[in-house]
Protein backbone atom coordinates (compact mmCIF):
# COMPACT_ATOMS: atom_id res chain seq x y z
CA UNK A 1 84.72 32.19 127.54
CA UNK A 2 84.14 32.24 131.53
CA UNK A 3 81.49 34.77 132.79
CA UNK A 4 84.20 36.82 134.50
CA UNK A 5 86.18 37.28 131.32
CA UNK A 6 84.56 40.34 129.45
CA UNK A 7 84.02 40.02 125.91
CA UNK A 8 86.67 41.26 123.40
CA UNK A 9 85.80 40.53 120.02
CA UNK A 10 87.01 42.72 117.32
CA UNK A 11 83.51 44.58 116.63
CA UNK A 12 83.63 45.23 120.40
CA UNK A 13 86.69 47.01 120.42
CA UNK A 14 86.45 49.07 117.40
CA UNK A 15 82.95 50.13 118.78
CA UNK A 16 84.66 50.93 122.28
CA UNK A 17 87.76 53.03 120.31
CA UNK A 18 84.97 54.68 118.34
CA UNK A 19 82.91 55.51 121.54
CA UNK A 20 86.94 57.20 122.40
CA UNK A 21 87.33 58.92 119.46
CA UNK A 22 83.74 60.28 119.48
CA UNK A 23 84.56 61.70 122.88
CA UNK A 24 87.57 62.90 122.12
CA UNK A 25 86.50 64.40 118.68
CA UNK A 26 85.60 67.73 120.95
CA UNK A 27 87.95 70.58 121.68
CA UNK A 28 86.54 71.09 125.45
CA UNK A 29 86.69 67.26 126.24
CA UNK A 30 90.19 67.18 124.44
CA UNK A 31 91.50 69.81 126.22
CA UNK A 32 89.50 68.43 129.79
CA UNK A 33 91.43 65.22 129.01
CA UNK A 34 94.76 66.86 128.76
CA UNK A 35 94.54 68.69 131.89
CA UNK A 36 93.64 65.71 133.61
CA UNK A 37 96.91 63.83 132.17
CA UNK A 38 99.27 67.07 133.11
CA UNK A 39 96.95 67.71 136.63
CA UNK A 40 96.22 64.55 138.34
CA UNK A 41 93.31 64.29 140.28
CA UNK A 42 91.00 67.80 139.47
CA UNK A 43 88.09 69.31 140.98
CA UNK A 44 85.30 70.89 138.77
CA UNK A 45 86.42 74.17 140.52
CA UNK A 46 89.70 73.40 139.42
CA UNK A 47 88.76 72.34 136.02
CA UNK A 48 87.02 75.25 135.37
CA UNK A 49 89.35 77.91 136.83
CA UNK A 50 90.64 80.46 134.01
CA UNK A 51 87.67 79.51 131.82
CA UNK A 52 84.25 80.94 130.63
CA UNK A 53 82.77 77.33 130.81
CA UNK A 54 80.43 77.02 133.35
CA UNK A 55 80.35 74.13 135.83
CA UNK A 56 77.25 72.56 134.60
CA UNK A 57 79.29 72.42 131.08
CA UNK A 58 82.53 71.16 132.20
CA UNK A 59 80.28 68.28 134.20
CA UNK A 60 78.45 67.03 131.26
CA UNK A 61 81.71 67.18 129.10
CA UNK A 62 83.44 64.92 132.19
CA UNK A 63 79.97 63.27 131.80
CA UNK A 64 80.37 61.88 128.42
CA UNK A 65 84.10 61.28 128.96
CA UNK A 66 83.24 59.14 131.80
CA UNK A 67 80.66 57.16 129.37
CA UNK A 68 83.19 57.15 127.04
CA UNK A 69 85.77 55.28 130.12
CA UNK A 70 88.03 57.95 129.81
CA UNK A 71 87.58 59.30 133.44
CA UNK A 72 86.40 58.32 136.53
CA UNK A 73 85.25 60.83 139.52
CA UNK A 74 85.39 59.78 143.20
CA UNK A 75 83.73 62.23 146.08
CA UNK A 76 85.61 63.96 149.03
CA UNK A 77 83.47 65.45 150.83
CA UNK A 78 80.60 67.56 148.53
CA UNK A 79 83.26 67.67 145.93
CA UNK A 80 83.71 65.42 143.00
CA UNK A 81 87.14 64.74 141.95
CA UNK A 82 88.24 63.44 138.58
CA UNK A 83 91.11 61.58 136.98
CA UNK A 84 92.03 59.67 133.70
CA UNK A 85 91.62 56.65 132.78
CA UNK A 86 94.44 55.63 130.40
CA UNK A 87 92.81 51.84 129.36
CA UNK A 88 90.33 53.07 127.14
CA UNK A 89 92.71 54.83 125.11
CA UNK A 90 94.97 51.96 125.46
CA UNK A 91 92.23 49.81 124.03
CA UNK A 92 91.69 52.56 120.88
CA UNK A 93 95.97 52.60 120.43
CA UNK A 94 95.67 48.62 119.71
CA UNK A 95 92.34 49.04 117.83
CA UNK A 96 94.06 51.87 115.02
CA UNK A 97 97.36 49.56 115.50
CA UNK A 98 95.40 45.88 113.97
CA UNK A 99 93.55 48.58 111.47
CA UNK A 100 97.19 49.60 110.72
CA UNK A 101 98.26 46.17 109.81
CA UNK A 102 94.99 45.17 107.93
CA UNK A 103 96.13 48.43 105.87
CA UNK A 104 99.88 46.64 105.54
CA UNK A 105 98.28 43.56 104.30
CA UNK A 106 95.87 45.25 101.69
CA UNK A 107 98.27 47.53 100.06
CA UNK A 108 101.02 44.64 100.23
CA UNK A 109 98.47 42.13 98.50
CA UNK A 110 98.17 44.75 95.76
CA UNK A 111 101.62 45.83 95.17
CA UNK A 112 101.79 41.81 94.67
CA UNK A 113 98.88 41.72 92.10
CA UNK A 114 99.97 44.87 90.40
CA UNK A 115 103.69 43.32 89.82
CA UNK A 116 102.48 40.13 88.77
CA UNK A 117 100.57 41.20 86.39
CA UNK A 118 103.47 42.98 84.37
C-alpha cells in the first residue's frame, strides 16, 4: 500500500462505523445531524435557535460529531459555520452492508447443515 493511500482494512472500518454510530447513538447529535442535512451550512446561533441547549452544549455535541467525521466547521468572520459530512456515514452504510452479507452466508450455511442432516 503507497503512503498516500489510507488504510482500509476491515477492523478499521468497523471501528470508524462504530466511532458513527457512537456519535449518532445521541438524540441532540441525531437531531444536530439532521438539521444540518435539511439546513446546509448552520451557525451555532442558528443551531441553537428554538432550543434550551446552550451554545457551549450544542459546540461540544458538533465537537464529538466532528471527531466522529460527521461534520466539519469553517470560520467567517468570528462565526463558526458547520456542515455534514456524508463519507463517514457512507463508510458505516458499506460497513452494516458486508456485516449484512456475512449474516447471508451464516444463516445460508446453516439452513444447508440443518437440511442435510434430515
Amino acid at each position: 500500500m503507497s503512503a498516500a493511500q489510507p488504510e482500509t482494512s476491515p477492523a478499521l472500518e468497523l471501528r470508524d462505523a462504530a466511532t458513527v454510530f457512537a456519535a449518532l447513538g445521541d438524540e441532540t447529535r441525531l437531531r444536530l445531524v439532521a438539521a444540518l442535512c435539511a439546513g446546509g451550512t448552520m451557525s451555532i446561533a442558528q443551531l441553537t435557535a428554538g432550543s434550551a441547549m446552550t451554545r457551549q452544549a450544542v459546540t461540544k455535541h458538533l465537537q464529538v460529531l466532528a471527531q466522529a467525521g460527521l461534520v466539519r466547521d469553517s470560520r467567517a468572520g468570528r462565526e463558526r459555520l458547520w456542515q455534514f459530512e456524508p463519507g463517514q456515514v457512507e463508510a458505516a452504510r458499506r460497513s452494516l452492508e458486508a456485516i449484512g452479507r456475512q449474516w447471508d452466508f451464516a444463516l445460508a450455511k446453516l439452513k444447508l447443515a440443518v437440511e442435510t442432516s434430515h
